[in-house]
Protein backbone atom coordinates (compact mmCIF):
# COMPACT_ATOMS: atom_id res chain seq x y z
CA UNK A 1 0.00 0.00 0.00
CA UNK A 2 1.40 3.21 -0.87
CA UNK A 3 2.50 6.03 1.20
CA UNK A 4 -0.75 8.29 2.86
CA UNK A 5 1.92 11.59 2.56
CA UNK A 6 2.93 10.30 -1.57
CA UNK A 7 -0.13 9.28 -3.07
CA UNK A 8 -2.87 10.21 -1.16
CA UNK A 9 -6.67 8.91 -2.09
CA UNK A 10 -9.70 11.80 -1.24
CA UNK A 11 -12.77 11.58 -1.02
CA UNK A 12 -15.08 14.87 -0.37
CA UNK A 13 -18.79 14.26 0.21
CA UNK A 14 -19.81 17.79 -0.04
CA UNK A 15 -23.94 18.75 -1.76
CA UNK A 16 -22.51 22.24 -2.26
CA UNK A 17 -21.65 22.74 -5.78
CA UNK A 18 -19.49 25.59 -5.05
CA UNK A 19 -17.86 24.54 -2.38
CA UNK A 20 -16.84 21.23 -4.29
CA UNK A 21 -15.33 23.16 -7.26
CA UNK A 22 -13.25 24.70 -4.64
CA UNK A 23 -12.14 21.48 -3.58
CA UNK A 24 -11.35 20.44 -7.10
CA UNK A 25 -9.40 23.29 -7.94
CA UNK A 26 -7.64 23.07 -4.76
CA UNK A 27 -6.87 19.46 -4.02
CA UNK A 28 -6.01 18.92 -8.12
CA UNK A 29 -4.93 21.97 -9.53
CA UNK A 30 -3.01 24.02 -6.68
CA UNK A 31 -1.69 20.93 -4.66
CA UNK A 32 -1.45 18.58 -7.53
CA UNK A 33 -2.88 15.44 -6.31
CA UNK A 34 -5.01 13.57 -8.87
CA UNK A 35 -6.95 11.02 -7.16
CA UNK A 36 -10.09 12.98 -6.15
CA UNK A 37 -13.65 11.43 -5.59
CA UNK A 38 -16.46 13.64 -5.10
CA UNK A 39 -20.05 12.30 -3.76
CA UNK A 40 -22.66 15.11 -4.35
CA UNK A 41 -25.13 13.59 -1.82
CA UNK A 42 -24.83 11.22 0.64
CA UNK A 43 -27.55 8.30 -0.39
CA UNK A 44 -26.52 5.00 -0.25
CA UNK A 45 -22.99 6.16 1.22
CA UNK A 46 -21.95 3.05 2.89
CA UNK A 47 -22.18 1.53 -0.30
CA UNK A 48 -20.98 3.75 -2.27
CA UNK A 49 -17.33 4.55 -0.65
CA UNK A 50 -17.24 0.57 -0.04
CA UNK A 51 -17.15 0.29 -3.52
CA UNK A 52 -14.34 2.85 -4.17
CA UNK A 53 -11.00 1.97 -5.87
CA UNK A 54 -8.72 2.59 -4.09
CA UNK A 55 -10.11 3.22 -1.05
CA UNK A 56 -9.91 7.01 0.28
CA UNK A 57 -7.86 7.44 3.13
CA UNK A 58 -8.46 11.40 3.47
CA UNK A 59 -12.36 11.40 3.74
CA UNK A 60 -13.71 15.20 3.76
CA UNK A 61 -17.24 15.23 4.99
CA UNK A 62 -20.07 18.11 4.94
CA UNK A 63 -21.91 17.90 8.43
CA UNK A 64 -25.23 19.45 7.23
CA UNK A 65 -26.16 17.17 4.16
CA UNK A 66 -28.96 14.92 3.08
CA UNK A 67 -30.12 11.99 3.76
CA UNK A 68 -27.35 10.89 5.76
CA UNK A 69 -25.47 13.80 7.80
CA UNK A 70 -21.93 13.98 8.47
CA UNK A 71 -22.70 12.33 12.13
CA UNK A 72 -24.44 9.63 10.71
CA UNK A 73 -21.30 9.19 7.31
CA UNK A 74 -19.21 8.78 9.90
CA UNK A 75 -21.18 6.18 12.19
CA UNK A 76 -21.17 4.17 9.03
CA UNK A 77 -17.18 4.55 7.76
CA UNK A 78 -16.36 3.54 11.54
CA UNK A 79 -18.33 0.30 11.16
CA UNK A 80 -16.19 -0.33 8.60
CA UNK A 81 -13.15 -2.05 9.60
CA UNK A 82 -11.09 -1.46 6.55
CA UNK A 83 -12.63 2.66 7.49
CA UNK A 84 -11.95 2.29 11.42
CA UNK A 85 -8.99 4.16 11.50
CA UNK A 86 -9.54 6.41 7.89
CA UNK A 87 -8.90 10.16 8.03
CA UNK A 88 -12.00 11.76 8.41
CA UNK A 89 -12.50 15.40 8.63
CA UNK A 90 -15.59 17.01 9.21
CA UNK A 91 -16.25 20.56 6.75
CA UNK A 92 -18.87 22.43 8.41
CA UNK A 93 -19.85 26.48 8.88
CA UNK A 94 -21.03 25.48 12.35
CA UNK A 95 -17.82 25.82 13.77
CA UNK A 96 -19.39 27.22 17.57
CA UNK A 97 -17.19 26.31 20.27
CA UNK A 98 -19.89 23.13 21.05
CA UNK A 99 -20.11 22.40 17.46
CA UNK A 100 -16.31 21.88 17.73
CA UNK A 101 -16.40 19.67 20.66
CA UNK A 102 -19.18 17.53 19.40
CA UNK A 103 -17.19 17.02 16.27
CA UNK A 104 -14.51 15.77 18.23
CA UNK A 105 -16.23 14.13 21.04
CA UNK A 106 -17.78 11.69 18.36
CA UNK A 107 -14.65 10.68 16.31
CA UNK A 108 -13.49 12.67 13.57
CA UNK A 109 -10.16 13.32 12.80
CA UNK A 110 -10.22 16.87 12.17
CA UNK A 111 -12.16 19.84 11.13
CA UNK A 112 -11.79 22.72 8.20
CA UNK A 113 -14.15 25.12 9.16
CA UNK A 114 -16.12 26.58 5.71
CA UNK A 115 -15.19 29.08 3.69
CA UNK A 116 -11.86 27.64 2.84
CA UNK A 117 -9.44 29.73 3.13
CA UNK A 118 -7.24 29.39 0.17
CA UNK A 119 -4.22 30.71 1.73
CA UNK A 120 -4.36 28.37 4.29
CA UNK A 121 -6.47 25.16 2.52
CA UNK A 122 -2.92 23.74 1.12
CA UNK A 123 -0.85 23.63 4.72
CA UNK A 124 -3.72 22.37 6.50
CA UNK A 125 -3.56 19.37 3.92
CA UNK A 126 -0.10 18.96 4.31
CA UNK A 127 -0.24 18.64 8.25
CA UNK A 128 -3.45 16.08 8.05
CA UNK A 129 -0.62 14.09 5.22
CA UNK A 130 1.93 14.10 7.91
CA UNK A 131 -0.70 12.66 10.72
CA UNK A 132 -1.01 15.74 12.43
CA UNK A 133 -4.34 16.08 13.76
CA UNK A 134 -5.91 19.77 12.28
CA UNK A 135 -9.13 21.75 13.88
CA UNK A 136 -9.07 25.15 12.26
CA UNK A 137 -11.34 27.30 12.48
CA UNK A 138 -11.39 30.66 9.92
């Protein structure tokens, strides 16, 4: 399996269209990484990201989407053993100091806090590549 830091596998699950062409632009164009999957909903997730290849191991999740929150995306990755111990940061607006702690208190990895900030969108990437664990809040 290859190196998380080399040739790292996302996945954003994001019903935003904007924010996923900012995504796009900055996972593939300004970092250069080319193995992107975006999920504009989040029916049949469990399914759907079991049935990715490769498998993501950087899994960017929208908190307020339909049918299935972030909450409940990440209930279902965690079930997962091949998922149990998967990257997953949560991309929310909501980003109250309780909002934080819930995120947190329930398993994910990280947080970006929405809008991206483009200045900082490419070194906050870089730390959650190195293992570093990354709650930022704009």
């Amino acid at each position: 399996m290859e190196d998380v830091k080399t040739n790292p596998v996302f996945l954003y699950v994001e019903d935003d269209m904007f924010s996923r062409e900012v995504i796009s632009l900055m996972i593939q164009d300004v970092l250069g990484y080319d193995q992107l999957t975006i999920f504009e909903d989040s029916e049949n997730f469990k399914k759907r990201v079991c049935e990715l290849s490769p498998q993501p191991n950087i899994i960017f999740l929208d908190i307020q989407i339909q049918p299935n929150d972030g909450y409940a995306m990440l209930n279902m990755l965690r079930e997962e053993p091949r998922f149990a111990d998967t990257t997953v940061i949560a991309m929310t607006a909501n980003v109250m100091s309780h909002d934080v702690e819930k995120l947190r208190a329930v398993g994910f990895s990280g947080l970006i806090g929405k809008p991206l900030v483009k200045d900082v969108f490419p070194q906050l990437i870089d730390r959650i590549l190195t293992g570093e664990s990354v709650w930022y809040v704009p």
